[in-house]
N, C-alpha and C. Protein backbone atom coordinates (compact mmCIF):
# COMPACT_ATOMS: atom_id res chain seq x y z
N UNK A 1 -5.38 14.38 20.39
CA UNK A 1 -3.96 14.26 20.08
C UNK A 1 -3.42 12.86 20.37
N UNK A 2 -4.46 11.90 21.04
CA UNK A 2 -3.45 10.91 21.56
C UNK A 2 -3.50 10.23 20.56
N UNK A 3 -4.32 10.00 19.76
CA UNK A 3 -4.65 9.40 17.79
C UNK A 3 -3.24 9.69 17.39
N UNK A 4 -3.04 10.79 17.21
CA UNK A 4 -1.94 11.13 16.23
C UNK A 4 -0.71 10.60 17.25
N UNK A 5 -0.38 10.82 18.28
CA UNK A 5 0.75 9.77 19.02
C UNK A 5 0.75 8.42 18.66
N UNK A 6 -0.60 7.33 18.51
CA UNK A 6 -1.01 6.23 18.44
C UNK A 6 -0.18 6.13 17.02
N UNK A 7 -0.84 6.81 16.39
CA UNK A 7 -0.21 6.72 14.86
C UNK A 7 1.49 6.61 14.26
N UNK A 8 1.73 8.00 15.12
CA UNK A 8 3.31 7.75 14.67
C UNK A 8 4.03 6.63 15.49
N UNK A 9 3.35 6.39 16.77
CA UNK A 9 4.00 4.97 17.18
C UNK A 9 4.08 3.94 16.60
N UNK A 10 3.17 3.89 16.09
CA UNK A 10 3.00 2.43 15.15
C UNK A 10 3.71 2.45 13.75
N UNK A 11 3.79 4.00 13.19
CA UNK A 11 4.58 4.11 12.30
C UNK A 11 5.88 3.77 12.66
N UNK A 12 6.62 4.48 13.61
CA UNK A 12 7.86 4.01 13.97
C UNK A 12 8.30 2.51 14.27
N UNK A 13 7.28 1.74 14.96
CA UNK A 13 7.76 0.35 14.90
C UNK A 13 7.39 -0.55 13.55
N UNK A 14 6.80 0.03 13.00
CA UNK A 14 6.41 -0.57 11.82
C UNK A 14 7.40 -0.18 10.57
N UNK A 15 8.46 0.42 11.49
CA UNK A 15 9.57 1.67 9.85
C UNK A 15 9.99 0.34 9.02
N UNK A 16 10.12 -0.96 9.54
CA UNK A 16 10.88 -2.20 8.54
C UNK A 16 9.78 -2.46 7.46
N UNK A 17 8.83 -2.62 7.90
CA UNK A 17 7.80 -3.26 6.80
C UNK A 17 6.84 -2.45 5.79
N UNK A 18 6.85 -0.88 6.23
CA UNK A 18 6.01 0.00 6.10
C UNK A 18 6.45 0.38 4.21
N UNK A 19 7.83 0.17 3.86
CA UNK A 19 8.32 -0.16 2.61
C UNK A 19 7.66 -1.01 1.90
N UNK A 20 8.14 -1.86 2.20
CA UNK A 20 7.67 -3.56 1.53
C UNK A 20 5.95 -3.48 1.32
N UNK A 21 5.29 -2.86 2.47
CA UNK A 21 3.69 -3.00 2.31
C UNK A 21 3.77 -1.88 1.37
N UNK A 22 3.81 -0.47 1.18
CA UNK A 22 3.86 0.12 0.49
C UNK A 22 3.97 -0.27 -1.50
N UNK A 23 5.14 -0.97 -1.36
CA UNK A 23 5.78 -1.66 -2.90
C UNK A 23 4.22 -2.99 -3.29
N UNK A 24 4.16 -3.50 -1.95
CA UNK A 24 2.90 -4.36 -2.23
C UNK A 24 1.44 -4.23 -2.26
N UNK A 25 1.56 -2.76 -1.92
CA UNK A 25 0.23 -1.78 -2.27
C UNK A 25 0.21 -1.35 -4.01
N UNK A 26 0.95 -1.19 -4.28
CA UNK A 26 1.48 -0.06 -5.38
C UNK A 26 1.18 -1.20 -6.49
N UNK A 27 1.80 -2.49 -5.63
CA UNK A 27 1.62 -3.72 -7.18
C UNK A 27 0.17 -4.15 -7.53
N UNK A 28 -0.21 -4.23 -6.77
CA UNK A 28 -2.12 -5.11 -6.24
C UNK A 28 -2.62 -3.80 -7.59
N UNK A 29 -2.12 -2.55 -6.87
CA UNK A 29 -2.98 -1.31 -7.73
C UNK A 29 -2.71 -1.67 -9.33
N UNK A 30 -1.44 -2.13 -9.45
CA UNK A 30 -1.01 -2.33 -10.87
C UNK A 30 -1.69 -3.06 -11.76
N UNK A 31 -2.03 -4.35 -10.71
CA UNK A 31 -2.59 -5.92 -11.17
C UNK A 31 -4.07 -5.30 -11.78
N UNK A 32 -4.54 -4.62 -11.05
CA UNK A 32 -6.11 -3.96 -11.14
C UNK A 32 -6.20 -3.63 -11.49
N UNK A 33 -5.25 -1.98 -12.13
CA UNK A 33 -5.65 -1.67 -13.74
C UNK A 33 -5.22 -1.97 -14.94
N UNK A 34 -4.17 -3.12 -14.85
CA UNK A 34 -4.53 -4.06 -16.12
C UNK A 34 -5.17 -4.84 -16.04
N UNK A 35 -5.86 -5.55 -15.16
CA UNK A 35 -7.08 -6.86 -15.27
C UNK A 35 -8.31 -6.09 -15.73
N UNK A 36 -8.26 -4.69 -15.33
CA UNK A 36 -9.41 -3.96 -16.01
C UNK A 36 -9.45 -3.63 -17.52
N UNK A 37 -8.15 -3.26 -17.85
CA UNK A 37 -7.93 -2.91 -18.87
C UNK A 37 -7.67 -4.06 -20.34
N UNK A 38 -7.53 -5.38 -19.67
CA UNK A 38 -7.37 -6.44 -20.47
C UNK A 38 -8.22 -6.79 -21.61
N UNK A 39 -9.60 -6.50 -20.97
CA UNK A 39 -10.27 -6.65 -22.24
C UNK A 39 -10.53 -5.87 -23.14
N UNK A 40 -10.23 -4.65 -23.35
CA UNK A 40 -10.12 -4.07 -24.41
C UNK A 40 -8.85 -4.24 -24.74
N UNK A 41 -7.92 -5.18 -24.57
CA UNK A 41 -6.61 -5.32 -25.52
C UNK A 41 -7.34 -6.99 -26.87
N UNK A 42 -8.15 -7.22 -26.17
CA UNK A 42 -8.46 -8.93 -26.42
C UNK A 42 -9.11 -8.38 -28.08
């Protein structure tokens, strides 16, 4: 159990950025399946 304490602690101090990394997760994923997908547009 002390994992899962560890965890939400860090979630909680992390509540400002945990957005922003999220939105900058989500984009990277974006970039990747169109750089994959690019060449079959070519």
């Amino acid at each position: 159990m002390t994992t899962l304490r560890q965890i939400k602690s860090i979630a909680t101090r992390a509540q400002d950025t945990l957005l922003t990394d999220a939105i900058g997760a989500a984009a990277l994923m974006v970039m990747l399946v169109v750089g994959l997908h690019l060449p079959s547009f070519v």
